[in-house]
Protein backbone atom coordinates (compact mmCIF):
# COMPACT_ATOMS: atom_id res chain seq x y z
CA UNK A 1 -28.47 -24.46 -17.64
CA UNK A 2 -28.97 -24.75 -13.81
CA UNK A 3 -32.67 -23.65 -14.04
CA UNK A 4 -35.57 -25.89 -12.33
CA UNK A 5 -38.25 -26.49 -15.05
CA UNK A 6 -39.84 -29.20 -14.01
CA UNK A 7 -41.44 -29.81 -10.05
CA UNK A 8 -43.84 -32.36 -8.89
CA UNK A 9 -46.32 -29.42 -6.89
CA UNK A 10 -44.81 -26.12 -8.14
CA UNK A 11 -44.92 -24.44 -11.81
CA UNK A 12 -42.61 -22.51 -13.33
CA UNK A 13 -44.03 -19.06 -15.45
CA UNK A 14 -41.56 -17.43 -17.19
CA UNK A 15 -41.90 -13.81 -18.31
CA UNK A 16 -40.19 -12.86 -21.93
CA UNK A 17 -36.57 -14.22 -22.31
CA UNK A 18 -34.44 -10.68 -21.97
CA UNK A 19 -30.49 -10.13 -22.30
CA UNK A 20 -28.39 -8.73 -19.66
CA UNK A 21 -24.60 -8.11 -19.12
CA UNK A 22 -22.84 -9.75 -16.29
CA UNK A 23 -19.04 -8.39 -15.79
CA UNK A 24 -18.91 -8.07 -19.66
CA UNK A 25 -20.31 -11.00 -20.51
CA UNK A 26 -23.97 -11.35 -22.32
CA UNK A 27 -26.54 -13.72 -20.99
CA UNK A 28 -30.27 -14.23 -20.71
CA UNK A 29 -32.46 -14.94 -18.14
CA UNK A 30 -36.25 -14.06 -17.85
CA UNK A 31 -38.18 -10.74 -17.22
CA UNK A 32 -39.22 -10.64 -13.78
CA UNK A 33 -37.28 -13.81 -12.06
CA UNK A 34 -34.72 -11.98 -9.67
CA UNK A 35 -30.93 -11.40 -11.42
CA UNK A 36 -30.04 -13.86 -8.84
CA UNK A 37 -31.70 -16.73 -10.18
CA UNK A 38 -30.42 -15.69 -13.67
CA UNK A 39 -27.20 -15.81 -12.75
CA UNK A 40 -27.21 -18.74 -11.07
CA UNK A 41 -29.01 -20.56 -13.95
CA UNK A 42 -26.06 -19.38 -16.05
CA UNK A 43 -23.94 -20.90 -14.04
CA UNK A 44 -22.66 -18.19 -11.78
CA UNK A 45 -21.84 -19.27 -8.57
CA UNK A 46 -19.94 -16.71 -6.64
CA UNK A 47 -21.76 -13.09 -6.76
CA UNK A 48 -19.15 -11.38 -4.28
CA UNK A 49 -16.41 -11.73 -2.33
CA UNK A 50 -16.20 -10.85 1.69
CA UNK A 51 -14.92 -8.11 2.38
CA UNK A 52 -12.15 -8.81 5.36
CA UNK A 53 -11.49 -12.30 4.24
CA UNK A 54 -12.19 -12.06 0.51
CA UNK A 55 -14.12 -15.51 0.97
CA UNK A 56 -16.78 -16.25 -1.92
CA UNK A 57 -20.37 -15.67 -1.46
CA UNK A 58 -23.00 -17.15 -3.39
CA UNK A 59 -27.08 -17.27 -3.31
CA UNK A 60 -27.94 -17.77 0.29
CA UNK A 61 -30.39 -16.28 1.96
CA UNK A 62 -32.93 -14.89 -1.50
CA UNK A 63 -35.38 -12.87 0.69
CA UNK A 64 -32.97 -9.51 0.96
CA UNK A 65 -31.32 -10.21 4.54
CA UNK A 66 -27.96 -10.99 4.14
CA UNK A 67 -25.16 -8.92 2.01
CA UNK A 68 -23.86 -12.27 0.50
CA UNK A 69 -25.64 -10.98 -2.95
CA UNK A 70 -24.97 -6.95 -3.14
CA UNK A 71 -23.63 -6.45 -6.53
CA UNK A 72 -23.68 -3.25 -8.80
CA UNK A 73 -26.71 -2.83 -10.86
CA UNK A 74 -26.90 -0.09 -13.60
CA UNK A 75 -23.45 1.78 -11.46
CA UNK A 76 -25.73 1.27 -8.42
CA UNK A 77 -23.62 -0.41 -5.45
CA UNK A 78 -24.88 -2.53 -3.10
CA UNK A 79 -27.91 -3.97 -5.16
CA UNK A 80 -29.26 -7.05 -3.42
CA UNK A 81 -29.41 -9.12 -5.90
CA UNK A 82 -31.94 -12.01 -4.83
CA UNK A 83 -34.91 -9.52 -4.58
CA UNK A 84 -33.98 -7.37 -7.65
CA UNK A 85 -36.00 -8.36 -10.43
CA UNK A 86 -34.17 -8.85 -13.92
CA UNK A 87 -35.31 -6.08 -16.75
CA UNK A 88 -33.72 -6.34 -20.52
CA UNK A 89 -30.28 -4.28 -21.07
CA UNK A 90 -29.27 -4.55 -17.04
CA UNK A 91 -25.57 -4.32 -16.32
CA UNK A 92 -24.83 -6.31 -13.56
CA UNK A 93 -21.05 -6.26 -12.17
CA UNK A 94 -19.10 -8.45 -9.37
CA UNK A 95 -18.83 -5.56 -6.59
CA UNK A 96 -15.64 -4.97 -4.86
CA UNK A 97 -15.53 -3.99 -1.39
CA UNK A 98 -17.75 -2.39 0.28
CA UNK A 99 -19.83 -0.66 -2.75
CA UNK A 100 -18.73 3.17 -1.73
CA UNK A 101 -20.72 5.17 -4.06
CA UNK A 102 -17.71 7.57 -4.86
CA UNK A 103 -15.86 6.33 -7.88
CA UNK A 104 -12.32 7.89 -6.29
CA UNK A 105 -12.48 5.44 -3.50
C-alpha cells in the first residue's frame, strides 16, 4: 500500500473503507479521498495514455488542470480523476483516446 499514514504536521481522516472496480479489477480505497489517490495507493501508476504519442500519464497536477488523469467514471469519459471523489460501487476504466462520448467511435 502506497498510502501516507503517518506525517510529522498533517493528519490523515479517512472516511469508511468502500470497494470500487478499476479496469475489472476490485480494490478499496476510502469514501471521500479522490479515485486518484486510491488508485495510486493501490499501486496504480499510469491512469492514461497520451493521445498522439501514447506516452504514460500518471498523478501530476491533483487540482483538475491538466488531462494527465481523465479516465471513465460510471461510462462517463473524460472524468478528472484527482478532483473526483471516490463513492462505493464506482467503475473506474483506463480511457482510450480522446473519451468521445459516442460508443461507435
Amino acid at each position: 500500500m502506497l498510502r501516507i499514514s503517518e506525517h510529522p504536521i498533517l493528519t490523515f481522516k479517512h472516511g469508511q473503507q468502500v470497494a470500487f472496480r478499476y479496469d475489472g479489477q476490485e480494490l478499496v480505497g476510502y469514501e471521500g479521498e479522490t479515485i486518484a489517490a486510491a488508485l495510486h495507493a493501490a499501486g496504480v501508476k499510469v491512469l492514461r495514455k497520451s493521445t498522439v504519442l501514447h506516452r504514460p500519464r500518471g498523478f501530476f497536477c491533483a487540482i483538475g488542470t491538466c488531462s494527465s488523469c481523465l479516465m471513465k467514471v460510471n461510462g462517463e469519459p473524460n472524468v478528472r480523476v484527482c478532483v473526483e471523489k471516490l463513492k462505493a460501487g464506482m467503475v473506474i476504466e483506463t480511457q482510450q483516446g480522446k473519451g468521445d462520448l459516442r460508443e461507435d467511435v
